[in-house]
C-alpha atoms as a PDB file:
ATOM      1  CA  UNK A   1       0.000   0.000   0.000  1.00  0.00           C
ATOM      2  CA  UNK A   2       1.486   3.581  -0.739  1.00  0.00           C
ATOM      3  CA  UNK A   3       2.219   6.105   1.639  1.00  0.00           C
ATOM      4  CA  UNK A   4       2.072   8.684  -0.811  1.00  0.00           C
ATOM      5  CA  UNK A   5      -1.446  10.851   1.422  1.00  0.00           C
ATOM      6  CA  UNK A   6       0.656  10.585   4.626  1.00  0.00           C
ATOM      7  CA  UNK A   7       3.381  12.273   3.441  1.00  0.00           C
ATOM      8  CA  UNK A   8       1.370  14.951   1.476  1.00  0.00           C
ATOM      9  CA  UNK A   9      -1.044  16.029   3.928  1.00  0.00           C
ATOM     10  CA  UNK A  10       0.243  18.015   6.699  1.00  0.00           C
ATOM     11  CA  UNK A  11      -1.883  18.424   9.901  1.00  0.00           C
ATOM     12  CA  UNK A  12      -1.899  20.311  13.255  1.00  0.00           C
ATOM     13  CA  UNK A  13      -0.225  18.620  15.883  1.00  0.00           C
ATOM     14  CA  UNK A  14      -3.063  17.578  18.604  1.00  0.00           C
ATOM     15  CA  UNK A  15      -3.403  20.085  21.701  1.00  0.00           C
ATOM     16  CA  UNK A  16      -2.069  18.482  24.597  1.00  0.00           C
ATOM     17  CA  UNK A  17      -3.129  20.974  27.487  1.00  0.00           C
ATOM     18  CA  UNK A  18      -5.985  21.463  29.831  1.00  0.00           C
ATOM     19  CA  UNK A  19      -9.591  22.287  28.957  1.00  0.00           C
ATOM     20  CA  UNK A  20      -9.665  25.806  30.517  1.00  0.00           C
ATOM     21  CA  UNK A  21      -5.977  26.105  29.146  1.00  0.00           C
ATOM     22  CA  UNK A  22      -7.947  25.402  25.667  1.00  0.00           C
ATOM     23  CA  UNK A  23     -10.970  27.784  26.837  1.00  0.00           C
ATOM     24  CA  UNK A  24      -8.602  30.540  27.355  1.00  0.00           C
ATOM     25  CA  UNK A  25      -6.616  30.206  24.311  1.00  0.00           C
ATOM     26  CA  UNK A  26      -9.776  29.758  21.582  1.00  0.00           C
ATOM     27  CA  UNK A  27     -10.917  33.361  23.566  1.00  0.00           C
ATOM     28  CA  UNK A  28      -7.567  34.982  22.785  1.00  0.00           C
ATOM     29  CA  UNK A  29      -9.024  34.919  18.873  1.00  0.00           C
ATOM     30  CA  UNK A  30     -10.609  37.879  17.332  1.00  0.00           C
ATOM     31  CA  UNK A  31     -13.555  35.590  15.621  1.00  0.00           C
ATOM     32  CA  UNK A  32     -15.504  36.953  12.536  1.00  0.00           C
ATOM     33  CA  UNK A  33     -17.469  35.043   9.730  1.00  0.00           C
ATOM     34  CA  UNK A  34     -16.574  35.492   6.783  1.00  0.00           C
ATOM     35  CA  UNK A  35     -18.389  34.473   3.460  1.00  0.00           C
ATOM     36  CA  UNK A  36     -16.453  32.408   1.377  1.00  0.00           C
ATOM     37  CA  UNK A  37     -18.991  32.920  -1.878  1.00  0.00           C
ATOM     38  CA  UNK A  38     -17.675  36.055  -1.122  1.00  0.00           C
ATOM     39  CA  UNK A  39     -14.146  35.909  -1.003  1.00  0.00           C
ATOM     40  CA  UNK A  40     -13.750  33.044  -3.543  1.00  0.00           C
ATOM     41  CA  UNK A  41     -16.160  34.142  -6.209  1.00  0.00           C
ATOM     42  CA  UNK A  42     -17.841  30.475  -5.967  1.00  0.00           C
ATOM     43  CA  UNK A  43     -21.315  29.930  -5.155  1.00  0.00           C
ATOM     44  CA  UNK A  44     -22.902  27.802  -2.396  1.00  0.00           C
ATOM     45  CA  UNK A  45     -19.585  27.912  -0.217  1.00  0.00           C
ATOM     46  CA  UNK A  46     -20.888  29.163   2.764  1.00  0.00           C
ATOM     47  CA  UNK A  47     -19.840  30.933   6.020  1.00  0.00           C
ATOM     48  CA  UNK A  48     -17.027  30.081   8.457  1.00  0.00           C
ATOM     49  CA  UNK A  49     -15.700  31.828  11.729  1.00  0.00           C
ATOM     50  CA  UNK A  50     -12.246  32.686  11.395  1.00  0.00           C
ATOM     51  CA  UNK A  51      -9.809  34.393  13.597  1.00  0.00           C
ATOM     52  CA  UNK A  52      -9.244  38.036  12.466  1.00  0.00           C
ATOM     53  CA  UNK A  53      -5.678  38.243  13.231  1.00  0.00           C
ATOM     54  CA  UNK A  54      -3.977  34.606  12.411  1.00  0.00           C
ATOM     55  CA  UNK A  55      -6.570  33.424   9.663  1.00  0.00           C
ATOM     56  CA  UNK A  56      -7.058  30.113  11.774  1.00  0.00           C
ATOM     57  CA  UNK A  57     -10.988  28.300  11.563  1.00  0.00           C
ATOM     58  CA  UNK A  58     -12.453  28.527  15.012  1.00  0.00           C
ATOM     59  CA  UNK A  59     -13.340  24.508  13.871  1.00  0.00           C
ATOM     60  CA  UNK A  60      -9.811  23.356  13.611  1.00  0.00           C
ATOM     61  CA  UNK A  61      -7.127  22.283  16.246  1.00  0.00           C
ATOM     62  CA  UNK A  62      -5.096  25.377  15.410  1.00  0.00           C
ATOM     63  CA  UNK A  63      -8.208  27.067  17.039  1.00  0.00           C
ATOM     64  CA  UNK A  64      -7.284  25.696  20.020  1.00  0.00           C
ATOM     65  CA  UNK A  65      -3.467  27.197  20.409  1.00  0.00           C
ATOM     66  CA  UNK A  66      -3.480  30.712  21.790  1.00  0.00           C
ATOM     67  CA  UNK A  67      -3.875  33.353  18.949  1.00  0.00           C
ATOM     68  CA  UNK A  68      -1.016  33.283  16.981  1.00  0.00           C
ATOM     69  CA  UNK A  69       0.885  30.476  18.315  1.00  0.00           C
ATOM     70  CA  UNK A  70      -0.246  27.140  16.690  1.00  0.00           C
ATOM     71  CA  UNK A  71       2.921  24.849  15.984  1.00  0.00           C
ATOM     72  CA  UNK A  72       3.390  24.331  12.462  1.00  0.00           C
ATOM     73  CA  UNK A  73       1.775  21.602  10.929  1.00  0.00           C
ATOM     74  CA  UNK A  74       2.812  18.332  10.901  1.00  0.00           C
ATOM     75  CA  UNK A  75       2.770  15.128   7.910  1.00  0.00           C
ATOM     76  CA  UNK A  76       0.179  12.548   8.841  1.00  0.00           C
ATOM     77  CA  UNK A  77       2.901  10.486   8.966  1.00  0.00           C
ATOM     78  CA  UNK A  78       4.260  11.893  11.503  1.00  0.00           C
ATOM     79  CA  UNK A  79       1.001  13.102  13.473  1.00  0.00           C
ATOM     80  CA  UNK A  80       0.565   8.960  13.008  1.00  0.00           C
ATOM     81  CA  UNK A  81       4.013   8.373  14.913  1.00  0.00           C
ATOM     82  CA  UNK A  82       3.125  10.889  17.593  1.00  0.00           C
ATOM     83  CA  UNK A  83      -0.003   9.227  17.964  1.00  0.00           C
ATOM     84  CA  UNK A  84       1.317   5.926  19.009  1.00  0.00           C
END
């Protein structure tokens, strides 16, 4: 079988903290929604919240890293390693 998806796709590495250490950080955002029909000139792409200052998607793990300060990302491989 190929490995050639877990070296391509790169992920955030999983946040390892406390809840309230989590809580505090996804408040440090400056959340907006922004339209991406809008932005991408595409129809029927909807509306996400995303961070006004670091671009991050208040749905992914990056959200979860105080504002500014996710790690970078990670290959699945290596999330996959981690992991174990």
């Amino acid at each position: 079988m190929s490995r050639f998806w877990q070296k391509l796709i790169h992920v955030c590495p999983p946040f390892d903290g406390t809840p309230e250490q989590m809580e505090k950080n996804f408040d440090s955002h400056i959340w907006r929604i922004v339209d991406l029909q809008e932005r991408f000139g595409y129809k029927g792409l909807g509306k996400i919240s995303e961070c006004k200052m670091c671009e991050v998607i208040a749905t992914s793990e990056q959200a979860k890293y105080e504002c500014g300060k996710a790690p970078e990302e990670i290959t699945l491989d290596e999330w996959q390693r981690h992991k174990k």
